[in-house]
C-alpha atoms as a PDB file:
ATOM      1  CA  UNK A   1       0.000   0.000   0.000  1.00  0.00           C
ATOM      2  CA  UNK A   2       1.765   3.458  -1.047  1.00  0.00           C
ATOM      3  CA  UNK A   3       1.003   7.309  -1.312  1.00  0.00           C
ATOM      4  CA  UNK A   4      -2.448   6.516  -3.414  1.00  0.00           C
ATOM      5  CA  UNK A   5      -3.490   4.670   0.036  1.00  0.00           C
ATOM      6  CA  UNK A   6      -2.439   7.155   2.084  1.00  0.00           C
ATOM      7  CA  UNK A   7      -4.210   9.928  -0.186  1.00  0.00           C
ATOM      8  CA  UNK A   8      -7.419   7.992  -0.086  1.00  0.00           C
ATOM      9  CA  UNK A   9      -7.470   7.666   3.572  1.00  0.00           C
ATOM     10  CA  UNK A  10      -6.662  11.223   4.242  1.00  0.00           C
ATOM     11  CA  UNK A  11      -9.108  11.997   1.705  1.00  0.00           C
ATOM     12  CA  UNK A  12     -12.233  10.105   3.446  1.00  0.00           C
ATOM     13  CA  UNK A  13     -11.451   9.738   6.842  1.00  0.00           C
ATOM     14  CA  UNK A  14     -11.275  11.469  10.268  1.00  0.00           C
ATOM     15  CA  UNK A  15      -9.275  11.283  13.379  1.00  0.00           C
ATOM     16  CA  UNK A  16     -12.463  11.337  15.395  1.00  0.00           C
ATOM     17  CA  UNK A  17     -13.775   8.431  13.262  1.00  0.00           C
ATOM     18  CA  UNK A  18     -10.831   6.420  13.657  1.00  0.00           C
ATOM     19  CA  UNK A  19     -10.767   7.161  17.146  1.00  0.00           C
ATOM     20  CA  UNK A  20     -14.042   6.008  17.552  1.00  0.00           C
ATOM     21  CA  UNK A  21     -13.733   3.035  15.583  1.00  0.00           C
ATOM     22  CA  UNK A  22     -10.668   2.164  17.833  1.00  0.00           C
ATOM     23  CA  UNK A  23     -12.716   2.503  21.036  1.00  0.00           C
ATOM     24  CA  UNK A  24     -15.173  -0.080  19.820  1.00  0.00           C
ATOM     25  CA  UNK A  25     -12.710  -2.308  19.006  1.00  0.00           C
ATOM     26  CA  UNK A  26     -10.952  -1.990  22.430  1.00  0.00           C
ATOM     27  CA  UNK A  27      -8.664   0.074  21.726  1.00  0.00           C
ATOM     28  CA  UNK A  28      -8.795   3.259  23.674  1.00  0.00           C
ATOM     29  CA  UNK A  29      -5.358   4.642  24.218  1.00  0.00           C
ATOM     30  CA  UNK A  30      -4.948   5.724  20.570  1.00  0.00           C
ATOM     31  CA  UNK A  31      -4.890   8.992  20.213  1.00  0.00           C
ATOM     32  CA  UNK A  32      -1.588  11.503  21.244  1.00  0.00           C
ATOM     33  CA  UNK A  33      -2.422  13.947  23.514  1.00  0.00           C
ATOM     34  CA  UNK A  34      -3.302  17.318  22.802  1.00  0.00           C
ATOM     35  CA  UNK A  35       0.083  19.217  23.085  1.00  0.00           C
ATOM     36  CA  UNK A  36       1.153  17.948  19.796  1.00  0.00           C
ATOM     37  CA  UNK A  37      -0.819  20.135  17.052  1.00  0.00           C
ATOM     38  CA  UNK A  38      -0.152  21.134  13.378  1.00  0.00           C
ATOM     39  CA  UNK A  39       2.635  23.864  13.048  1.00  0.00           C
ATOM     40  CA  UNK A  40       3.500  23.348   9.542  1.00  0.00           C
ATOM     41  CA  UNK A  41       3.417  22.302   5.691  1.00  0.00           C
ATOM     42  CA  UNK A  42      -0.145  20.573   5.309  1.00  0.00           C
ATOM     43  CA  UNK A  43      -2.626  19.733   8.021  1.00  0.00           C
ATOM     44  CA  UNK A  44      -3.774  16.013   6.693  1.00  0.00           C
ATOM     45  CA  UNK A  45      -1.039  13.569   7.868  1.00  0.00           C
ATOM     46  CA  UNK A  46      -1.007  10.001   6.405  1.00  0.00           C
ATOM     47  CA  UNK A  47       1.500   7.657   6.570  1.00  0.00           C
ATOM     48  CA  UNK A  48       3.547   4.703   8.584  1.00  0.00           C
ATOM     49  CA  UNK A  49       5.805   5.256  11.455  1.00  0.00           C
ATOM     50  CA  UNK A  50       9.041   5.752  11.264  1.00  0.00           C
ATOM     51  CA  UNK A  51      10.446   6.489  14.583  1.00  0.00           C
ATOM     52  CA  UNK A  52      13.014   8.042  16.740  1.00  0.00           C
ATOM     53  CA  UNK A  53      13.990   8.428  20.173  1.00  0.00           C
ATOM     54  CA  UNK A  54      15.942  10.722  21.214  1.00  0.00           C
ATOM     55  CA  UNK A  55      16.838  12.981  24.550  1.00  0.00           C
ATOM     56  CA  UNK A  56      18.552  15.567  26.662  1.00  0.00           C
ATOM     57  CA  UNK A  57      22.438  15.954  26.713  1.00  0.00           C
ATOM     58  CA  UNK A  58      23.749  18.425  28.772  1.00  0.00           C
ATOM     59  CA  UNK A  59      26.937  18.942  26.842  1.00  0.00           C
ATOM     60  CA  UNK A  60      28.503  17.598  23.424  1.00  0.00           C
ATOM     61  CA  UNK A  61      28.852  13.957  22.792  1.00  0.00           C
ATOM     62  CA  UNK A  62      30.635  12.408  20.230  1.00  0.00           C
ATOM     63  CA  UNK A  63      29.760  13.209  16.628  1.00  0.00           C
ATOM     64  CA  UNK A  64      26.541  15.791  16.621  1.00  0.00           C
ATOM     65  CA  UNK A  65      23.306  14.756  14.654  1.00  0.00           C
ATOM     66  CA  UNK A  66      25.133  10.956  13.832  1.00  0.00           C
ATOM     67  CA  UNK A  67      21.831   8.778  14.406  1.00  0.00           C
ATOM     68  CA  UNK A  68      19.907  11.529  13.594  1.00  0.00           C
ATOM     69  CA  UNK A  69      21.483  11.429   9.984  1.00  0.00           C
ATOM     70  CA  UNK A  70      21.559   8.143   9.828  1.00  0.00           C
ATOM     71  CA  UNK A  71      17.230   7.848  10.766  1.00  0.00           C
ATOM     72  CA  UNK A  72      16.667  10.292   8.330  1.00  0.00           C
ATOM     73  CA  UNK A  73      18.828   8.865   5.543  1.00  0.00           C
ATOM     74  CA  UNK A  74      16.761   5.349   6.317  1.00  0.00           C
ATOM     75  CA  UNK A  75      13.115   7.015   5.502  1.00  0.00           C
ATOM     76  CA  UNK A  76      11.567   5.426   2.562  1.00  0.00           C
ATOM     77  CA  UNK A  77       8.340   6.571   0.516  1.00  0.00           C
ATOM     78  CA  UNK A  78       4.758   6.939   2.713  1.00  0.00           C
ATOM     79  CA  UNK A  79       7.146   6.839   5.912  1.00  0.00           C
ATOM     80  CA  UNK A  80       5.910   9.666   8.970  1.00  0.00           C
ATOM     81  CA  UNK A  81       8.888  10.453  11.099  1.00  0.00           C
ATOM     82  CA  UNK A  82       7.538  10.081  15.043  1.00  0.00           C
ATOM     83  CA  UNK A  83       9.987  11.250  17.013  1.00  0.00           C
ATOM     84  CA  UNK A  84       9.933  11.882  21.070  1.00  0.00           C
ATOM     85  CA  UNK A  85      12.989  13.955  22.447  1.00  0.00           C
ATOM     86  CA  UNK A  86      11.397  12.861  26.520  1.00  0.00           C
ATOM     87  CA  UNK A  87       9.631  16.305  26.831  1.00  0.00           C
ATOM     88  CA  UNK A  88      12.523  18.685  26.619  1.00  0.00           C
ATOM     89  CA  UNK A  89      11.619  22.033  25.519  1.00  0.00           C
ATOM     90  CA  UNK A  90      15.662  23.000  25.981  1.00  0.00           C
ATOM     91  CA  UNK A  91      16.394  22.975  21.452  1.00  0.00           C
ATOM     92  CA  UNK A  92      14.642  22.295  18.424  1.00  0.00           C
ATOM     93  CA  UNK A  93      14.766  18.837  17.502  1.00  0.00           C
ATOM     94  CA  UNK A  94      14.339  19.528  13.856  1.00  0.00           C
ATOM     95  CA  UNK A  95      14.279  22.302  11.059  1.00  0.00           C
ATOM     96  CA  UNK A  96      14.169  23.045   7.319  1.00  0.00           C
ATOM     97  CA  UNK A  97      17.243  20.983   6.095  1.00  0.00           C
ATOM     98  CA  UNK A  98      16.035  17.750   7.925  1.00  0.00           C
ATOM     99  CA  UNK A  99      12.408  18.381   6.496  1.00  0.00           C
ATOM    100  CA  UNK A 100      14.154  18.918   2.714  1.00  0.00           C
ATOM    101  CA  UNK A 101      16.140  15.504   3.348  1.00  0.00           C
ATOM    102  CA  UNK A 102      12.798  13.571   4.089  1.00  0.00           C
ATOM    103  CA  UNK A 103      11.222  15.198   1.464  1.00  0.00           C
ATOM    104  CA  UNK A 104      13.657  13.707  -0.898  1.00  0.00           C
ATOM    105  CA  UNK A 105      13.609  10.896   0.078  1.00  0.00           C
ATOM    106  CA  UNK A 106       9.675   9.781  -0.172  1.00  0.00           C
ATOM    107  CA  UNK A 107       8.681  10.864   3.850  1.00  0.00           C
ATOM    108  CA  UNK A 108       5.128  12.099   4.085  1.00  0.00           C
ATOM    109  CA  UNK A 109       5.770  14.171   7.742  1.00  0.00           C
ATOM    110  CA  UNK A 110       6.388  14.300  10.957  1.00  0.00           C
ATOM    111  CA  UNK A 111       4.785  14.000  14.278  1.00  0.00           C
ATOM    112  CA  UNK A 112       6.999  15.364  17.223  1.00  0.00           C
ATOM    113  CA  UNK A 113       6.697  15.243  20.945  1.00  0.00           C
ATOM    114  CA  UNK A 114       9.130  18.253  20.965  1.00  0.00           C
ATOM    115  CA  UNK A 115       9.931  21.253  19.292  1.00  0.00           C
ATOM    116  CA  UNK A 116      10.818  22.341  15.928  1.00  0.00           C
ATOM    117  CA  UNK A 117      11.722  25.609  14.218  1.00  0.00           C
ATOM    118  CA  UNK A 118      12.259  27.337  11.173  1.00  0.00           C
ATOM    119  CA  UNK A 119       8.831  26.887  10.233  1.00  0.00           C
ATOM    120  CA  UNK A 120       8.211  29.543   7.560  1.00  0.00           C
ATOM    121  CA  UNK A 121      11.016  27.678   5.575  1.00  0.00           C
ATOM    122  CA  UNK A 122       9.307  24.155   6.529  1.00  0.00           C
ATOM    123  CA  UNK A 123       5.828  25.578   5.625  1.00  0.00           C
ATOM    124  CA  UNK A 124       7.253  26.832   2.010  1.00  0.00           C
ATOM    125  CA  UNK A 125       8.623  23.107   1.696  1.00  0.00           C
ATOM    126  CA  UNK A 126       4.871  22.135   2.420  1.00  0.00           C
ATOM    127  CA  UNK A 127       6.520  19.284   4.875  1.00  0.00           C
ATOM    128  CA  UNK A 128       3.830  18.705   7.235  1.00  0.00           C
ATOM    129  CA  UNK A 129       4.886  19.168  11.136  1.00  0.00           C
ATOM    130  CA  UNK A 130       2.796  18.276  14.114  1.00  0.00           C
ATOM    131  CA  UNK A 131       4.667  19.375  17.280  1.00  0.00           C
ATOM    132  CA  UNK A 132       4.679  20.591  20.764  1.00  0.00           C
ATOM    133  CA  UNK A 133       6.081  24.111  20.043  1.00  0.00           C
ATOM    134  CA  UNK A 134       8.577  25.730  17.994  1.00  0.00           C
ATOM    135  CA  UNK A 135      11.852  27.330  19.229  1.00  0.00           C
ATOM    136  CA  UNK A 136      15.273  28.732  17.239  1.00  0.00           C
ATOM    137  CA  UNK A 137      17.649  27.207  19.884  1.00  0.00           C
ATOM    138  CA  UNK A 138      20.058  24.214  18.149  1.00  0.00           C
ATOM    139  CA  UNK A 139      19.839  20.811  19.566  1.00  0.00           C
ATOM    140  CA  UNK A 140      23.531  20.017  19.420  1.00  0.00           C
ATOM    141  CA  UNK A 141      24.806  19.651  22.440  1.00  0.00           C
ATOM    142  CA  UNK A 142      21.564  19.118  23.939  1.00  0.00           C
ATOM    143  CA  UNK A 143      19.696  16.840  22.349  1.00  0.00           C
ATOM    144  CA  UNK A 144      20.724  13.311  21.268  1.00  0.00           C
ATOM    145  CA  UNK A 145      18.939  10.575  19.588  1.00  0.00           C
ATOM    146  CA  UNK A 146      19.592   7.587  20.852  1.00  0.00           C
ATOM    147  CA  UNK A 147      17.846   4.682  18.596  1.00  0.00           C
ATOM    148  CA  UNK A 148      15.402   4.717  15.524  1.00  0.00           C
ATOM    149  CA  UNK A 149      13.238   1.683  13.897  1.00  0.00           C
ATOM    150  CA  UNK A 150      11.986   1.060  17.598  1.00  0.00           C
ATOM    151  CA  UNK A 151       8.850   1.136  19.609  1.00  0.00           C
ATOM    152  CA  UNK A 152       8.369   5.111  21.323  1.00  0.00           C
ATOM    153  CA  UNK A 153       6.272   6.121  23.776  1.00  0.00           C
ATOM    154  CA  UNK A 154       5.451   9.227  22.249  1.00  0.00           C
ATOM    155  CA  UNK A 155       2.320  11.798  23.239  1.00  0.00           C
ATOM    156  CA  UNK A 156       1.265   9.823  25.741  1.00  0.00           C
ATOM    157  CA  UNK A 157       1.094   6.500  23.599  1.00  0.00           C
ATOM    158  CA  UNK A 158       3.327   3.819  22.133  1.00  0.00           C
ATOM    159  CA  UNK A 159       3.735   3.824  18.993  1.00  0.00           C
ATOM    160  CA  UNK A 160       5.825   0.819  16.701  1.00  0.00           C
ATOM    161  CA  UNK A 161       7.573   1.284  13.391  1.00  0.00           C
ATOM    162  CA  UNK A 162       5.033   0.638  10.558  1.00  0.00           C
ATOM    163  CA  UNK A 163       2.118   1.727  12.320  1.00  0.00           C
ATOM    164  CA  UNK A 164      -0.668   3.619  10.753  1.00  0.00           C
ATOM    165  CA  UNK A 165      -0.458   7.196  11.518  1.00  0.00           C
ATOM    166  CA  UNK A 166      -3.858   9.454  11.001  1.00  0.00           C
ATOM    167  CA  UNK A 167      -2.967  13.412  11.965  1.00  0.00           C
ATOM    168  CA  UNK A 168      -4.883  16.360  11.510  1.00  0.00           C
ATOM    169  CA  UNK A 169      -6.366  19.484  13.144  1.00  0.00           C
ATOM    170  CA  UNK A 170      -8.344  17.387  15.330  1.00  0.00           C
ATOM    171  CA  UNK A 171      -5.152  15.533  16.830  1.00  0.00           C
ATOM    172  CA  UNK A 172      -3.532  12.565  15.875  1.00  0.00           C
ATOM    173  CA  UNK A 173      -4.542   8.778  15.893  1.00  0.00           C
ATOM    174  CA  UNK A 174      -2.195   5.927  16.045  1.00  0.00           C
ATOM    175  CA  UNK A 175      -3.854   2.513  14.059  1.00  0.00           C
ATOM    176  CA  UNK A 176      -1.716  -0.556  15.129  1.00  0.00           C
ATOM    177  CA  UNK A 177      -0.077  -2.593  11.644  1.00  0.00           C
ATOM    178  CA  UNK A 178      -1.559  -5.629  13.105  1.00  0.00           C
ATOM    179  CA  UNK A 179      -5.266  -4.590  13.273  1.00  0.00           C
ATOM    180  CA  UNK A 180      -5.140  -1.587  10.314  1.00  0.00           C
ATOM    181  CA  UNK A 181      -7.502  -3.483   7.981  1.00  0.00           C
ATOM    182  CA  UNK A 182     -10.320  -4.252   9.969  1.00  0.00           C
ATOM    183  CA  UNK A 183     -10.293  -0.904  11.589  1.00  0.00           C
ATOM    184  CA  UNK A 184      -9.548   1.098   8.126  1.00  0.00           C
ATOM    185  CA  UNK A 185     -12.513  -0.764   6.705  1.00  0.00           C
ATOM    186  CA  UNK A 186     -14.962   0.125   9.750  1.00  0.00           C
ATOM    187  CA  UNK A 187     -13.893   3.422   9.576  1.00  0.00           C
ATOM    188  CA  UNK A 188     -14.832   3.813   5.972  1.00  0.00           C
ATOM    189  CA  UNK A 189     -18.463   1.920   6.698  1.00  0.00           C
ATOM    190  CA  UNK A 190     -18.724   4.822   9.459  1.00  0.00           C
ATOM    191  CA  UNK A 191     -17.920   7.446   7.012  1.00  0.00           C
ATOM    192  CA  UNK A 192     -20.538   6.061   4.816  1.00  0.00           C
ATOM    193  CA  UNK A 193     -22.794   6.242   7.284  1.00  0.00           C
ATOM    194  CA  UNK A 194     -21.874   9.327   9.062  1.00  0.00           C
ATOM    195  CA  UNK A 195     -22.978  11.124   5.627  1.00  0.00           C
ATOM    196  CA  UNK A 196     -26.035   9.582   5.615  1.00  0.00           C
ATOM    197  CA  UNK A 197     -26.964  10.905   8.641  1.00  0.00           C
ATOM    198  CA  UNK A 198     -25.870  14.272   7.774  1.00  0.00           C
ATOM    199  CA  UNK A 199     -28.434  14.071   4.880  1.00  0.00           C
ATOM    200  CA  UNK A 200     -30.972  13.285   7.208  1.00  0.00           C
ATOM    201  CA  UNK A 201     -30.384  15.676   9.657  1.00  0.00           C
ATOM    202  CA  UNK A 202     -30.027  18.490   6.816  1.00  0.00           C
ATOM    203  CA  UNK A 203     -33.643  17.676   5.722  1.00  0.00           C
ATOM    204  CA  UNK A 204     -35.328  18.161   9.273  1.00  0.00           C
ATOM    205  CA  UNK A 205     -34.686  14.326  11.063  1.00  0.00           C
ATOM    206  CA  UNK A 206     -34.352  14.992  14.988  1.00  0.00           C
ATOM    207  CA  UNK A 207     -31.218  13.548  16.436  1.00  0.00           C
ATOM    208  CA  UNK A 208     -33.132  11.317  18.180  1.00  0.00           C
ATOM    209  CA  UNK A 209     -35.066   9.730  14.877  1.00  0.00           C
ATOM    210  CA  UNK A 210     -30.982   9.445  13.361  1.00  0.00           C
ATOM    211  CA  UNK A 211     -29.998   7.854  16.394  1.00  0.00           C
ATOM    212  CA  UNK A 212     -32.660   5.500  16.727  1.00  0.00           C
ATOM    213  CA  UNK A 213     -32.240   3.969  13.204  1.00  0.00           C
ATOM    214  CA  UNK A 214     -28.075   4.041  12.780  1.00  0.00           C
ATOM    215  CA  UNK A 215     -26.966   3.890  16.531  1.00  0.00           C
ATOM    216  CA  UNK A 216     -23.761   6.510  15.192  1.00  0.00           C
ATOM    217  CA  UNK A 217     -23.164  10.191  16.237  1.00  0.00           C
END
Protein backbone atom coordinates (compact mmCIF):
# COMPACT_ATOMS: atom_id res chain seq x y z
CA UNK A 1 0.00 0.00 0.00
CA UNK A 2 1.77 3.46 -1.05
CA UNK A 3 1.00 7.31 -1.31
CA UNK A 4 -2.45 6.52 -3.41
CA UNK A 5 -3.49 4.67 0.04
CA UNK A 6 -2.44 7.15 2.08
CA UNK A 7 -4.21 9.93 -0.19
CA UNK A 8 -7.42 7.99 -0.09
CA UNK A 9 -7.47 7.67 3.57
CA UNK A 10 -6.66 11.22 4.24
CA UNK A 11 -9.11 12.00 1.70
CA UNK A 12 -12.23 10.10 3.45
CA UNK A 13 -11.45 9.74 6.84
CA UNK A 14 -11.27 11.47 10.27
CA UNK A 15 -9.27 11.28 13.38
CA UNK A 16 -12.46 11.34 15.39
CA UNK A 17 -13.77 8.43 13.26
CA UNK A 18 -10.83 6.42 13.66
CA UNK A 19 -10.77 7.16 17.15
CA UNK A 20 -14.04 6.01 17.55
CA UNK A 21 -13.73 3.03 15.58
CA UNK A 22 -10.67 2.16 17.83
CA UNK A 23 -12.72 2.50 21.04
CA UNK A 24 -15.17 -0.08 19.82
CA UNK A 25 -12.71 -2.31 19.01
CA UNK A 26 -10.95 -1.99 22.43
CA UNK A 27 -8.66 0.07 21.73
CA UNK A 28 -8.79 3.26 23.67
CA UNK A 29 -5.36 4.64 24.22
CA UNK A 30 -4.95 5.72 20.57
CA UNK A 31 -4.89 8.99 20.21
CA UNK A 32 -1.59 11.50 21.24
CA UNK A 33 -2.42 13.95 23.51
CA UNK A 34 -3.30 17.32 22.80
CA UNK A 35 0.08 19.22 23.08
CA UNK A 36 1.15 17.95 19.80
CA UNK A 37 -0.82 20.14 17.05
CA UNK A 38 -0.15 21.13 13.38
CA UNK A 39 2.64 23.86 13.05
CA UNK A 40 3.50 23.35 9.54
CA UNK A 41 3.42 22.30 5.69
CA UNK A 42 -0.14 20.57 5.31
CA UNK A 43 -2.63 19.73 8.02
CA UNK A 44 -3.77 16.01 6.69
CA UNK A 45 -1.04 13.57 7.87
CA UNK A 46 -1.01 10.00 6.41
CA UNK A 47 1.50 7.66 6.57
CA UNK A 48 3.55 4.70 8.58
CA UNK A 49 5.81 5.26 11.45
CA UNK A 50 9.04 5.75 11.26
CA UNK A 51 10.45 6.49 14.58
CA UNK A 52 13.01 8.04 16.74
CA UNK A 53 13.99 8.43 20.17
CA UNK A 54 15.94 10.72 21.21
CA UNK A 55 16.84 12.98 24.55
CA UNK A 56 18.55 15.57 26.66
CA UNK A 57 22.44 15.95 26.71
CA UNK A 58 23.75 18.42 28.77
CA UNK A 59 26.94 18.94 26.84
CA UNK A 60 28.50 17.60 23.42
CA UNK A 61 28.85 13.96 22.79
CA UNK A 62 30.64 12.41 20.23
CA UNK A 63 29.76 13.21 16.63
CA UNK A 64 26.54 15.79 16.62
CA UNK A 65 23.31 14.76 14.65
CA UNK A 66 25.13 10.96 13.83
CA UNK A 67 21.83 8.78 14.41
CA UNK A 68 19.91 11.53 13.59
CA UNK A 69 21.48 11.43 9.98
CA UNK A 70 21.56 8.14 9.83
CA UNK A 71 17.23 7.85 10.77
CA UNK A 72 16.67 10.29 8.33
CA UNK A 73 18.83 8.86 5.54
CA UNK A 74 16.76 5.35 6.32
CA UNK A 75 13.11 7.01 5.50
CA UNK A 76 11.57 5.43 2.56
CA UNK A 77 8.34 6.57 0.52
CA UNK A 78 4.76 6.94 2.71
CA UNK A 79 7.15 6.84 5.91
CA UNK A 80 5.91 9.67 8.97
CA UNK A 81 8.89 10.45 11.10
CA UNK A 82 7.54 10.08 15.04
CA UNK A 83 9.99 11.25 17.01
CA UNK A 84 9.93 11.88 21.07
CA UNK A 85 12.99 13.95 22.45
CA UNK A 86 11.40 12.86 26.52
CA UNK A 87 9.63 16.30 26.83
CA UNK A 88 12.52 18.69 26.62
CA UNK A 89 11.62 22.03 25.52
CA UNK A 90 15.66 23.00 25.98
CA UNK A 91 16.39 22.97 21.45
CA UNK A 92 14.64 22.29 18.42
CA UNK A 93 14.77 18.84 17.50
CA UNK A 94 14.34 19.53 13.86
CA UNK A 95 14.28 22.30 11.06
CA UNK A 96 14.17 23.04 7.32
CA UNK A 97 17.24 20.98 6.10
CA UNK A 98 16.03 17.75 7.93
CA UNK A 99 12.41 18.38 6.50
CA UNK A 100 14.15 18.92 2.71
CA UNK A 101 16.14 15.50 3.35
CA UNK A 102 12.80 13.57 4.09
CA UNK A 103 11.22 15.20 1.46
CA UNK A 104 13.66 13.71 -0.90
CA UNK A 105 13.61 10.90 0.08
CA UNK A 106 9.68 9.78 -0.17
CA UNK A 107 8.68 10.86 3.85
CA UNK A 108 5.13 12.10 4.09
CA UNK A 109 5.77 14.17 7.74
CA UNK A 110 6.39 14.30 10.96
CA UNK A 111 4.78 14.00 14.28
CA UNK A 112 7.00 15.36 17.22
CA UNK A 113 6.70 15.24 20.95
CA UNK A 114 9.13 18.25 20.97
CA UNK A 115 9.93 21.25 19.29
CA UNK A 116 10.82 22.34 15.93
CA UNK A 117 11.72 25.61 14.22
CA UNK A 118 12.26 27.34 11.17
CA UNK A 119 8.83 26.89 10.23
CA UNK A 120 8.21 29.54 7.56
CA UNK A 121 11.02 27.68 5.58
CA UNK A 122 9.31 24.16 6.53
CA UNK A 123 5.83 25.58 5.63
CA UNK A 124 7.25 26.83 2.01
CA UNK A 125 8.62 23.11 1.70
CA UNK A 126 4.87 22.14 2.42
CA UNK A 127 6.52 19.28 4.88
CA UNK A 128 3.83 18.70 7.23
CA UNK A 129 4.89 19.17 11.14
CA UNK A 130 2.80 18.28 14.11
CA UNK A 131 4.67 19.38 17.28
CA UNK A 132 4.68 20.59 20.76
CA UNK A 133 6.08 24.11 20.04
CA UNK A 134 8.58 25.73 17.99
CA UNK A 135 11.85 27.33 19.23
CA UNK A 136 15.27 28.73 17.24
CA UNK A 137 17.65 27.21 19.88
CA UNK A 138 20.06 24.21 18.15
CA UNK A 139 19.84 20.81 19.57
CA UNK A 140 23.53 20.02 19.42
CA UNK A 141 24.81 19.65 22.44
CA UNK A 142 21.56 19.12 23.94
CA UNK A 143 19.70 16.84 22.35
CA UNK A 144 20.72 13.31 21.27
CA UNK A 145 18.94 10.58 19.59
CA UNK A 146 19.59 7.59 20.85
CA UNK A 147 17.85 4.68 18.60
CA UNK A 148 15.40 4.72 15.52
CA UNK A 149 13.24 1.68 13.90
CA UNK A 150 11.99 1.06 17.60
CA UNK A 151 8.85 1.14 19.61
CA UNK A 152 8.37 5.11 21.32
CA UNK A 153 6.27 6.12 23.78
CA UNK A 154 5.45 9.23 22.25
CA UNK A 155 2.32 11.80 23.24
CA UNK A 156 1.27 9.82 25.74
CA UNK A 157 1.09 6.50 23.60
CA UNK A 158 3.33 3.82 22.13
CA UNK A 159 3.73 3.82 18.99
CA UNK A 160 5.83 0.82 16.70
CA UNK A 161 7.57 1.28 13.39
CA UNK A 162 5.03 0.64 10.56
CA UNK A 163 2.12 1.73 12.32
CA UNK A 164 -0.67 3.62 10.75
CA UNK A 165 -0.46 7.20 11.52
CA UNK A 166 -3.86 9.45 11.00
CA UNK A 167 -2.97 13.41 11.96
CA UNK A 168 -4.88 16.36 11.51
CA UNK A 169 -6.37 19.48 13.14
CA UNK A 170 -8.34 17.39 15.33
CA UNK A 171 -5.15 15.53 16.83
CA UNK A 172 -3.53 12.56 15.88
CA UNK A 173 -4.54 8.78 15.89
CA UNK A 174 -2.20 5.93 16.05
CA UNK A 175 -3.85 2.51 14.06
CA UNK A 176 -1.72 -0.56 15.13
CA UNK A 177 -0.08 -2.59 11.64
CA UNK A 178 -1.56 -5.63 13.11
CA UNK A 179 -5.27 -4.59 13.27
CA UNK A 180 -5.14 -1.59 10.31
CA UNK A 181 -7.50 -3.48 7.98
CA UNK A 182 -10.32 -4.25 9.97
CA UNK A 183 -10.29 -0.90 11.59
CA UNK A 184 -9.55 1.10 8.13
CA UNK A 185 -12.51 -0.76 6.71
CA UNK A 186 -14.96 0.13 9.75
CA UNK A 187 -13.89 3.42 9.58
CA UNK A 188 -14.83 3.81 5.97
CA UNK A 189 -18.46 1.92 6.70
CA UNK A 190 -18.72 4.82 9.46
CA UNK A 191 -17.92 7.45 7.01
CA UNK A 192 -20.54 6.06 4.82
CA UNK A 193 -22.79 6.24 7.28
CA UNK A 194 -21.87 9.33 9.06
CA UNK A 195 -22.98 11.12 5.63
CA UNK A 196 -26.03 9.58 5.62
CA UNK A 197 -26.96 10.91 8.64
CA UNK A 198 -25.87 14.27 7.77
CA UNK A 199 -28.43 14.07 4.88
CA UNK A 200 -30.97 13.28 7.21
CA UNK A 201 -30.38 15.68 9.66
CA UNK A 202 -30.03 18.49 6.82
CA UNK A 203 -33.64 17.68 5.72
CA UNK A 204 -35.33 18.16 9.27
CA UNK A 205 -34.69 14.33 11.06
CA UNK A 206 -34.35 14.99 14.99
CA UNK A 207 -31.22 13.55 16.44
CA UNK A 208 -33.13 11.32 18.18
CA UNK A 209 -35.07 9.73 14.88
CA UNK A 210 -30.98 9.45 13.36
CA UNK A 211 -30.00 7.85 16.39
CA UNK A 212 -32.66 5.50 16.73
CA UNK A 213 -32.24 3.97 13.20
CA UNK A 214 -28.08 4.04 12.78
CA UNK A 215 -26.97 3.89 16.53
CA UNK A 216 -23.76 6.51 15.19
CA UNK A 217 -23.16 10.19 16.24
Amino acid sequence: MGNDYFDHLAGRLYAAVISDVLDAAGYREQVFDARITHHAGRDVLVGRAATILAGEEVELQGDPYALQIEAIDALREGDVVVATTHDSHSAAFWGELFSTAAVARGARGLVLDGLMRDRRKVDEIGFPVFATGARPVDSMGRLTVYAHGVPVRCGGITVRPGDLVFAEPDGIVVVPAGIEEEIVAAALEKVDREDLIREELAGGASLAEAWARHRVL
